[in-house]
Protein backbone atom coordinates (compact mmCIF):
# COMPACT_ATOMS: atom_id res chain seq x y z
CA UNK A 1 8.26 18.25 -23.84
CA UNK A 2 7.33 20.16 -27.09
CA UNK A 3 7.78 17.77 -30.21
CA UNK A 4 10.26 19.52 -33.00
CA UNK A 5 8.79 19.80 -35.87
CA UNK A 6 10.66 18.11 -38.81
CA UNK A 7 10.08 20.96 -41.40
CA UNK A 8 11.25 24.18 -41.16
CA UNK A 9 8.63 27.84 -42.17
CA UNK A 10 8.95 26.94 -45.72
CA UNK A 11 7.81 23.59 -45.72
CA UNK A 12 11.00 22.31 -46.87
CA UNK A 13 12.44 19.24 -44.34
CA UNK A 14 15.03 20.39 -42.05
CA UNK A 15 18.08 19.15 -42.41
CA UNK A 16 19.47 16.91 -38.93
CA UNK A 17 22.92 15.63 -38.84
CA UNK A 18 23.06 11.54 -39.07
CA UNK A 19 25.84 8.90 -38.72
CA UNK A 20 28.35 8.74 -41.09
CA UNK A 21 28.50 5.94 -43.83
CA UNK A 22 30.92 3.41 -41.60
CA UNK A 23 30.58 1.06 -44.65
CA UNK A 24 31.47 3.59 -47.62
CA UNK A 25 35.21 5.29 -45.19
CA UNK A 26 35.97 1.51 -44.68
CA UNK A 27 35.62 0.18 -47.86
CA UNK A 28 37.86 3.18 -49.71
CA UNK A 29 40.47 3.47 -46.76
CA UNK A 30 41.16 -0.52 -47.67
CA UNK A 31 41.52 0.54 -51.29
CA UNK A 32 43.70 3.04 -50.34
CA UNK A 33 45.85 0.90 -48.24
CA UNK A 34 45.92 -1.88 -50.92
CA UNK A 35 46.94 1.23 -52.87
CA UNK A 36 50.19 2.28 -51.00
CA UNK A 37 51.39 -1.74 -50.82
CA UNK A 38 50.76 -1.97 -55.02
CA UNK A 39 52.69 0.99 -55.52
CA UNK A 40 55.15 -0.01 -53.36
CA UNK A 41 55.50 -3.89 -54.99
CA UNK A 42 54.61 -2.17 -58.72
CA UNK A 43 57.39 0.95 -58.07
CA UNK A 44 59.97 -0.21 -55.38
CA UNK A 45 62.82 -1.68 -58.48
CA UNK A 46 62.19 1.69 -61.04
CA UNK A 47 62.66 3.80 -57.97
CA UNK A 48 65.56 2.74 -56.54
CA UNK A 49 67.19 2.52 -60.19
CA UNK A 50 65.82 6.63 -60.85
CA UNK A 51 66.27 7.94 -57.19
CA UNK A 52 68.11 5.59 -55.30
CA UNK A 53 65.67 4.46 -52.92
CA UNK A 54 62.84 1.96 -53.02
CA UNK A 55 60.50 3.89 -51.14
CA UNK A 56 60.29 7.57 -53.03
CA UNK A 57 56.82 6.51 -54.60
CA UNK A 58 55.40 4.78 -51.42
CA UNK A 59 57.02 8.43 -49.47
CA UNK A 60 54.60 10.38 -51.90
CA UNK A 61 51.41 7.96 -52.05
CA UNK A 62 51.42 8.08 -47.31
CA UNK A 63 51.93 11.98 -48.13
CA UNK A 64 48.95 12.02 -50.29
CA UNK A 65 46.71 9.51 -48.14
CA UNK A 66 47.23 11.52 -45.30
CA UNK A 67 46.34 14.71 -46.82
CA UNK A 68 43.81 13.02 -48.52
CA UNK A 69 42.09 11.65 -44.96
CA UNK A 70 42.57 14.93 -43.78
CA UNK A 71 40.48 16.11 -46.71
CA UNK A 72 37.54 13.53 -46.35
CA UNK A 73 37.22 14.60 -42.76
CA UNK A 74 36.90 18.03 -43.46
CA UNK A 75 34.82 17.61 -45.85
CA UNK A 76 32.75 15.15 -43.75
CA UNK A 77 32.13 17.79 -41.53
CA UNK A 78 31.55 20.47 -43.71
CA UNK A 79 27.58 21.36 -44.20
CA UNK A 80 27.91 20.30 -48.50
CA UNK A 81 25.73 23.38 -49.01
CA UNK A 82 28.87 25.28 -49.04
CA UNK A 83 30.31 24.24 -52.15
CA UNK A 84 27.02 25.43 -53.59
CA UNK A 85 27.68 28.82 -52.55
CA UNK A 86 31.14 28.73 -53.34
CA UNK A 87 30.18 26.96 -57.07
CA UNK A 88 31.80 29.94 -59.06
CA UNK A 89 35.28 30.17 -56.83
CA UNK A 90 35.90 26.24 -57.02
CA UNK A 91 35.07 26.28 -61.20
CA UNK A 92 37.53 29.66 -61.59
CA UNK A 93 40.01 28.01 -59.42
CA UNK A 94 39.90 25.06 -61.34
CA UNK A 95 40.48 27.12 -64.28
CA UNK A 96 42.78 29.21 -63.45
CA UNK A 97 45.06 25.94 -62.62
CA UNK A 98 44.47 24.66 -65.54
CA UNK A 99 45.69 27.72 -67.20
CA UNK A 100 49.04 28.31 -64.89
CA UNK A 101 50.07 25.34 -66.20
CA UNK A 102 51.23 26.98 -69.21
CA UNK A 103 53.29 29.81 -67.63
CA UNK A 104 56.98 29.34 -67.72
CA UNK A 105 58.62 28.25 -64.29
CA UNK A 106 55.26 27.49 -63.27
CA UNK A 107 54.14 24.13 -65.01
CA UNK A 108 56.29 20.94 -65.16
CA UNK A 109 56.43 18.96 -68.40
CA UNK A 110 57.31 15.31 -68.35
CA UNK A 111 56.81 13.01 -71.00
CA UNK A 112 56.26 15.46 -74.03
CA UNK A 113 53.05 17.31 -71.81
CA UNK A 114 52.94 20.22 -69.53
CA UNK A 115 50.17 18.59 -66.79
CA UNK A 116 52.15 19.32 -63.22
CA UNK A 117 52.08 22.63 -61.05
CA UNK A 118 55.31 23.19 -59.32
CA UNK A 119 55.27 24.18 -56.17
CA UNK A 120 57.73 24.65 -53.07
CA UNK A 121 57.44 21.32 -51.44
CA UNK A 122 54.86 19.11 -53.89
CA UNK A 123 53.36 19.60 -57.32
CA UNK A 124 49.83 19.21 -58.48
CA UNK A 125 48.26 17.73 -61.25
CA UNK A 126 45.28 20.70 -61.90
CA UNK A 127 43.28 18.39 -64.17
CA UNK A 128 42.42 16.36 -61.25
CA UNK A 129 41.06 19.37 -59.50
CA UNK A 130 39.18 20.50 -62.53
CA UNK A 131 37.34 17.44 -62.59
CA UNK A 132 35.90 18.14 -59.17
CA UNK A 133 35.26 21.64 -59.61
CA UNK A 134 33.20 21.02 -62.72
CA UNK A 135 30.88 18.40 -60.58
CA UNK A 136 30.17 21.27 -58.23
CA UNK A 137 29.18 23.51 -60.90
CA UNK A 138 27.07 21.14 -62.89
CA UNK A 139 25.71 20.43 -59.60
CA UNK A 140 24.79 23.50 -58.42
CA UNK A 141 24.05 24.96 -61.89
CA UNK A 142 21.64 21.75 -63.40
CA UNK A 143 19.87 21.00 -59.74
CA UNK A 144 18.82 25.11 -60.04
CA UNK A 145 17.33 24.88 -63.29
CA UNK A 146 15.00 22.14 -63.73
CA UNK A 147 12.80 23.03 -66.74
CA UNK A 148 15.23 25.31 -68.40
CA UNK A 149 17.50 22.01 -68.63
CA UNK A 150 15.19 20.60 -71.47
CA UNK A 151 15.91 22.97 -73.53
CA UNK A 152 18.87 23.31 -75.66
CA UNK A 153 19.61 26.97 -74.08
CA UNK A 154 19.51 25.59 -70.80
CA UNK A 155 21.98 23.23 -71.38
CA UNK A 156 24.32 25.47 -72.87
CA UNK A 157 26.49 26.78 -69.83
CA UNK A 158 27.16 23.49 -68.48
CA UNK A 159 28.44 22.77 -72.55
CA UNK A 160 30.18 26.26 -72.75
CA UNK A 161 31.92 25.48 -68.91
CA UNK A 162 32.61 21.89 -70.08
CA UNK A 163 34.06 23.23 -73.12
CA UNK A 164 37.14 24.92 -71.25
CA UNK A 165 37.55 22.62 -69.27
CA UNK A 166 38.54 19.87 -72.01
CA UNK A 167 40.08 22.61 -74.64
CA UNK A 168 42.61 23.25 -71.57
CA UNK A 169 43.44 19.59 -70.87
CA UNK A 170 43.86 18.96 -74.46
CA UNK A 171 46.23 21.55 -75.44
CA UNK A 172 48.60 20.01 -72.48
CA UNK A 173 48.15 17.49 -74.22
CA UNK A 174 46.14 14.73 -72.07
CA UNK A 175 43.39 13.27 -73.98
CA UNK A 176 42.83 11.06 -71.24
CA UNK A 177 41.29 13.43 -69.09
CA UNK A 178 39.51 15.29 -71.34
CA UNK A 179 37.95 12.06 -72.86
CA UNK A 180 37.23 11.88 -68.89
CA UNK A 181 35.34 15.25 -68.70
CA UNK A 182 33.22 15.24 -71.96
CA UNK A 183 31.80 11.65 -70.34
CA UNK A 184 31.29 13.59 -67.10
CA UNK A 185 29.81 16.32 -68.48
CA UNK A 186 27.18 14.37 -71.14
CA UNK A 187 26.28 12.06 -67.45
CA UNK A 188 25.82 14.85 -65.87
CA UNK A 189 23.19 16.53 -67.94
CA UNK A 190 21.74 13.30 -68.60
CA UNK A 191 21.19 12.91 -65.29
CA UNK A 192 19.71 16.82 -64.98
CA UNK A 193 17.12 16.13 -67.16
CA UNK A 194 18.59 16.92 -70.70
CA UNK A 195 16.32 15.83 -73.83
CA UNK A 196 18.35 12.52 -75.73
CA UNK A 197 17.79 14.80 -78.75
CA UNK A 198 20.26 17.40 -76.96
CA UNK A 199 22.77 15.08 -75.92
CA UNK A 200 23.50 13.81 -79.31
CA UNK A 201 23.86 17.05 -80.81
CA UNK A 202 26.81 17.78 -78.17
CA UNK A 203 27.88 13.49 -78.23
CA UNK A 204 28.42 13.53 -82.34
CA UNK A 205 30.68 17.25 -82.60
CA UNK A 206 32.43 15.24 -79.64
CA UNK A 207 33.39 12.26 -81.47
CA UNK A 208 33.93 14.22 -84.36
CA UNK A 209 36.97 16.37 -82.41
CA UNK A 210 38.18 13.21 -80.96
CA UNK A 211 38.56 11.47 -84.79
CA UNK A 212 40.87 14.62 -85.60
CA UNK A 213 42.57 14.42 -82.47
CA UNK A 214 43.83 11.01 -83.34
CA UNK A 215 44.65 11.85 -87.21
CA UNK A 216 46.17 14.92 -86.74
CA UNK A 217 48.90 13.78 -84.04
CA UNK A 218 50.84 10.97 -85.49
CA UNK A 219 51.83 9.14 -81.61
CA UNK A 220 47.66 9.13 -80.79
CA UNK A 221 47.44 7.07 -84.56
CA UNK A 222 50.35 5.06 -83.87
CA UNK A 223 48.66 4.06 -80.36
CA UNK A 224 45.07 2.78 -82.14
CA UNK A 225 47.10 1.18 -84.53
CA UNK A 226 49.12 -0.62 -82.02
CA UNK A 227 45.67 -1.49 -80.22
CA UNK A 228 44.03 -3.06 -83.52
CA UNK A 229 47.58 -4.93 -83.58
CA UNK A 230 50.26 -4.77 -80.56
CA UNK A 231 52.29 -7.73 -82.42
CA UNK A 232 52.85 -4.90 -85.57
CA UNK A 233 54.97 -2.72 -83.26
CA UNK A 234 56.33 -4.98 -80.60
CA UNK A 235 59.22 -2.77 -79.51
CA UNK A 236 57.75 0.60 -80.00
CA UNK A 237 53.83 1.97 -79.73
CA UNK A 238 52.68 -2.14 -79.18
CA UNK A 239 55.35 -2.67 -76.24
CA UNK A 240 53.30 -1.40 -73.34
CA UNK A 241 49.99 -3.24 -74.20
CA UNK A 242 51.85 -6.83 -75.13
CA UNK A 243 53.62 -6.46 -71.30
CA UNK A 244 50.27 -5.78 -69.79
CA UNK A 245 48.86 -9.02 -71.71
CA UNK A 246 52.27 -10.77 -70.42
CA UNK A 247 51.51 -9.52 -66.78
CA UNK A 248 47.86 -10.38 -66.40
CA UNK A 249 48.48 -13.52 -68.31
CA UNK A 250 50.78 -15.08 -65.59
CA UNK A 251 48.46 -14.03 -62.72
CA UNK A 252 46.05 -16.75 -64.17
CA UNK A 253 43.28 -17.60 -61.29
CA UNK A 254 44.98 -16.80 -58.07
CA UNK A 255 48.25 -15.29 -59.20
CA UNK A 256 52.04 -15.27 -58.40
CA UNK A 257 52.13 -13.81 -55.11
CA UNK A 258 52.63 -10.36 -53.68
CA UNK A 259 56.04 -8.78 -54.71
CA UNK A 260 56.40 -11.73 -57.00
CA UNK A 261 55.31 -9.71 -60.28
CA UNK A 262 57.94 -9.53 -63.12
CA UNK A 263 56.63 -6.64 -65.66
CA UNK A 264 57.83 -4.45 -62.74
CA UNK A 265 61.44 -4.94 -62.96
CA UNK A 266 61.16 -2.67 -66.14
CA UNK A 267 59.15 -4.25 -68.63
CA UNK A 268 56.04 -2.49 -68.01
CA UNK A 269 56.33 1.33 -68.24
CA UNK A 270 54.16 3.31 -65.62
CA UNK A 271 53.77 -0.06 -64.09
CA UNK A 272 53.48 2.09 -60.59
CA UNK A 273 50.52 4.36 -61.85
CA UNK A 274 48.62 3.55 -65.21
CA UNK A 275 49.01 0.18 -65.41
CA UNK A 276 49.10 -1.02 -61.94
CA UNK A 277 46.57 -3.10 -62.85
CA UNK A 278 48.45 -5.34 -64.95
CA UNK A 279 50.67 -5.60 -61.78
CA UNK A 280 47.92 -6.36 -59.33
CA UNK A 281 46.58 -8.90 -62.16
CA UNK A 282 49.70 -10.68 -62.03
CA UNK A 283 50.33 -10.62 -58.25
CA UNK A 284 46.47 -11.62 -57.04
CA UNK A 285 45.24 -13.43 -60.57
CA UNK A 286 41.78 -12.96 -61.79
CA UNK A 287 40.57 -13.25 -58.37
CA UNK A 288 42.68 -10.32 -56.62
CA UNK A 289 40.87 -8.29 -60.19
CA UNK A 290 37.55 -8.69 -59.65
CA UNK A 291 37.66 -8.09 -55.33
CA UNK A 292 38.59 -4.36 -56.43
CA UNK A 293 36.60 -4.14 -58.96
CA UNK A 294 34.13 -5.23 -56.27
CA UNK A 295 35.33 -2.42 -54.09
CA UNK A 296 34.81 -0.37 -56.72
CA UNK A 297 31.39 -0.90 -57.23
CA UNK A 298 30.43 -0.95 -53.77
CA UNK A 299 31.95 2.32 -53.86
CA UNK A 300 29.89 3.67 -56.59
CA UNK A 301 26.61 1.79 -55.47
CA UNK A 302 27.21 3.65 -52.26
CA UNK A 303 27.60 7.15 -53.76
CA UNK A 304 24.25 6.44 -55.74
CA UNK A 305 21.96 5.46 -52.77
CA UNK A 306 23.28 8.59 -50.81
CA UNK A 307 22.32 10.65 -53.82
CA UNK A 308 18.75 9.34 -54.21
CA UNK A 309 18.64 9.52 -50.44
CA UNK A 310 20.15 13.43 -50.84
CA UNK A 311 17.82 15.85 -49.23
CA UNK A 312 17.98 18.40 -52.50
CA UNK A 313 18.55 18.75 -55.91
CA UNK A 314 21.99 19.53 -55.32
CA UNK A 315 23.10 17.01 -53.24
CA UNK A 316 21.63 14.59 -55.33
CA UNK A 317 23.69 15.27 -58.52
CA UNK A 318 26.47 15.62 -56.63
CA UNK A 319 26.91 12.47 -55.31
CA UNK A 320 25.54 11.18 -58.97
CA UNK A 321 28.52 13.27 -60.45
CA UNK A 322 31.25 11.76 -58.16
CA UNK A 323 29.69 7.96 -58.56
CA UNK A 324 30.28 8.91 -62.67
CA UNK A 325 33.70 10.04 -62.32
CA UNK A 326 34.77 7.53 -60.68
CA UNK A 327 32.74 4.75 -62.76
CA UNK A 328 34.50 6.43 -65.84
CA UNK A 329 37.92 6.24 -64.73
CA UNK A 330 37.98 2.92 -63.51
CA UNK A 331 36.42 1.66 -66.52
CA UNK A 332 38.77 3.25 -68.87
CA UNK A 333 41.76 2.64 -66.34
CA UNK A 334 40.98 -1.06 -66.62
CA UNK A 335 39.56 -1.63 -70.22
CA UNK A 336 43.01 0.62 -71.47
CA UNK A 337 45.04 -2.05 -69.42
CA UNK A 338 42.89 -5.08 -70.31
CA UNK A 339 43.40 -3.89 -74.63
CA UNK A 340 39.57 -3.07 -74.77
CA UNK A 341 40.25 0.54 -75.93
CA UNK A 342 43.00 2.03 -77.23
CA UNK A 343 46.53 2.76 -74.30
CA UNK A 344 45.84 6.32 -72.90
CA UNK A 345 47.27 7.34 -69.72
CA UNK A 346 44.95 7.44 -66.81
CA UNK A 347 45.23 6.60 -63.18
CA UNK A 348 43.07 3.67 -61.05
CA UNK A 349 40.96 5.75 -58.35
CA UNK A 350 42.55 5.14 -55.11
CA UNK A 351 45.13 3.05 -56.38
CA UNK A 352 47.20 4.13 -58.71
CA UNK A 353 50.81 6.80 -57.83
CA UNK A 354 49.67 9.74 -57.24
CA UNK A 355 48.73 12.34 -54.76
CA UNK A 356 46.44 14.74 -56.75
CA UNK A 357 44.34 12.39 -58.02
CA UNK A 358 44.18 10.29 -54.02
CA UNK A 359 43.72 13.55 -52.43
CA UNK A 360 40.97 14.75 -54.83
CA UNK A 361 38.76 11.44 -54.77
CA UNK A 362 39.02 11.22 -50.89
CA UNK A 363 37.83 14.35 -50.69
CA UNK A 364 35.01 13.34 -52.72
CA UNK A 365 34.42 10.41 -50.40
CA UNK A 366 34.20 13.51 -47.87
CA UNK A 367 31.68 15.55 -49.81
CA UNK A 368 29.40 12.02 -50.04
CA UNK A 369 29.93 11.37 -46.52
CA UNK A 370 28.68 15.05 -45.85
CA UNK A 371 25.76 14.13 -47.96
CA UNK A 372 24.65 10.97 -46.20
CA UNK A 373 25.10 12.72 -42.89
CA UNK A 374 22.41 15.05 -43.71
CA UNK A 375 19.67 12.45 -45.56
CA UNK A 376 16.57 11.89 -44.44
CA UNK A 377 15.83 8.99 -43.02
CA UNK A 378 12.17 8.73 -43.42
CA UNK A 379 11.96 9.01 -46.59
CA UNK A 380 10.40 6.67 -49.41
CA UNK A 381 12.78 7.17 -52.39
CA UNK A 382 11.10 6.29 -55.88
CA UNK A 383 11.42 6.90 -59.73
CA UNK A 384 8.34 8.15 -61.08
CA UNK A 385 7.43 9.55 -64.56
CA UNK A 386 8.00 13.27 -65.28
CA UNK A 387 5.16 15.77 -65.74
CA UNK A 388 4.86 17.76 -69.33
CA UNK A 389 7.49 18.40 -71.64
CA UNK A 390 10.23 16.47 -69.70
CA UNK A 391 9.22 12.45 -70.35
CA UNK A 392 12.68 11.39 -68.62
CA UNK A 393 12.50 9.63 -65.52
CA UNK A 394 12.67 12.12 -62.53
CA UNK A 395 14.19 11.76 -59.62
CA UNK A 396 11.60 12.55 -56.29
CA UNK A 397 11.13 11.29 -53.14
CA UNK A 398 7.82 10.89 -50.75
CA UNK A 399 7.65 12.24 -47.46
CA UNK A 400 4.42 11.39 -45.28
CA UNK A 401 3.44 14.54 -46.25
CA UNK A 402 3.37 14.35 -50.37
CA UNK A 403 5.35 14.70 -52.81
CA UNK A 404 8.67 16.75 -53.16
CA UNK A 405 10.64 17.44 -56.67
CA UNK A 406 14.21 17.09 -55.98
């Protein structure tokens, strides 16, 4: 029988269809699950007391999981290369969501901010979306353009797209997310190849914007001010940050039992979404905290060995750009909760109410999956030094038969 030869007229290896990461769909369909029982023990008293049953957020979180698995197994299957092709139609959707959001009729504001799509039967949060579309652009976009990436030019699209992106968030308002996306976008051309020298002359006009963000909207000052001091404003701005202290201080080592928490019953606001953390602190102690955390990181340790095993460029920053996102949210999810950075609103990955956001991220656990299925399994992954101009750390892998640039 004629041997197949593993590279294909160019040269290029030829891309086989593997297993899927077992390890990775087990891990986040546990987190997911823990997920649905938090929201239900975080959100079962303030929904029966809004809409008169306990179960109306645990209803919405199995609608979202199940869309959501429906998602990562589509996306699974999918050949990854697609969203390179369809780069420009994800980013415009994304945009164009974004920008519905301001039509009358169209977007939903709660809380003072116009974030929520209505439609028919559900509603969508487009900033989650955005988020993923602008990883498949960066992608696509940064894993095309090698050399021109060292240059401040090169750079420039990815700044301009990026740009958008957070100027639409903000004027919903939700600094959250757009603190979110600048992070996301200054990983993501760090990891392209993008001089230091580059990066700080987009990372300093960025922390500029966010100082007048907070001065010129009295509630954002009122909330650092409460965060240098909760005790100032206990019943006001301080209120939400002194609950989450009370929460995860009961919990102590081991904690006070599932459905045992107290900040639920109406002390802690967005106790089912934002700061379900400070519910599963209290519940599973210390020791509950750091097994997700755990999860977490598996998670994102995962996502990072698929991308250095990636067969391309592409699939490579990819996977680097969804291991980011969901580093970043995480960490500010748990350091807002924890009083190591000032209270902003922003959902745990996985965890937290919320079917945009679950339905989004699984499908990211998709595109990895999709990723992984297509590695190589030969091959020798390395870092080794760049050639010329670009002194960063490049990303390549050996094959038996040299050397190939991702």
């Amino acid at each position: 029988m004629k041997k197949r030869n593993a590279f294909n007229i160019s040269g290029t290896p030829r891309l086989t269809v593997g297993k899927s990461d077992v390890m990775l769909i087990t891990v986040t369909a546990a987190l997911i699950f823990f997920g649905v029982l938090m929201v239900y023990s975080a959100g079962s008293y303030t929904a029966e007391r809004i809409y008169g049953t306990r179960f109306y957020y645990v209803y919405k979180q199995l609608t979202g999981a199940a869309l959501g698995f429906a998602a990562m197994f589509l996306f699974s299957r999918i050949d990854y290369h697609v969203l390179h092709k369809l780069r420009y139609v994800i980013l415009a959707l994304s945009v164009i969501l974004l920008a519905i959001v301001f039509l009358p009729g169209v977007g939903i504001t709660n809380y003072g901010a116009r974030r929520w799509i209505n439609l028919p039967f559900f509603t969508i949060q487009a900033s989650e979306i955005s988020k993923f579309g602008f990883i498949v652009f960066a992608a696509a976009y940064i894993g095309s353009r090698e050399d021109k990436i060292t240059t401040f030019k090169g750079i420039l699209p990815v700044v301009l797209v990026g740009g958008i992106i957070c100027l639409l968030i903000i004027l919903e308002p939700n600094m959250s997310v757009t603190i979110c996306m600048a992070l996301l976008m200054i990983v993501m051309l760090f990891l392209g190849g993008a001089k230091f020298k580059h990066l700080l002359m987009i990372i300093l006009p960025l922390i500029a914007a966010a100082v007048v963000l907070i001065l010129v909207e009295p509630y954002r000052f009122a909330r650092l001010m409460a965060f240098i001091d909760p005790w100032q404003s206990p019943l006001e701005e301080g209120y939400q940050l002194i609950q989450s202290y009370y929460g995860l201080g009961a919990g102590g080592f081991f904690g006070v039992g599932l459905f045992n928490s107290r900040q639920k019953y109406l002390f802690l606001p967005f106790a089912e979404s934002d700061f379900i953390f400070s519910v599963i602190g209290e519940e599973f102690g210390l020791l509950g905290c750091m097994v997700v955390l755990c999860a977490y990181l598996f998670i994102i340790r995962r996502a990072l060995k698929i991308s250095l095993g990636a067969p391309d460029r592409f699939g490579a920053l990819l996977c680097s750009g969804i291991a980011a996102i969901i580093a970043i949210q995480v960490m500010v999810n748990v350091a807002v909760v924890t009083g190591s950075i000032p209270p902003t609103g922003l959902p745990l990955p996985f965890i937290s109410s919320g079917s945009s956001g679950l339905i989004v991220f699984m499908s990211s656990i998709g595109v990895l999956n999709s990723v992984k299925r297509r590695s190589h399994k030969s091959s020798d992954f390395m870092f080794v030094k760049g050639k010329g101009h670009n002194s960063r750390k490049r990303l390549l892998f050996r094959k038996r038969s040299g050397i190939i640039t991702m």
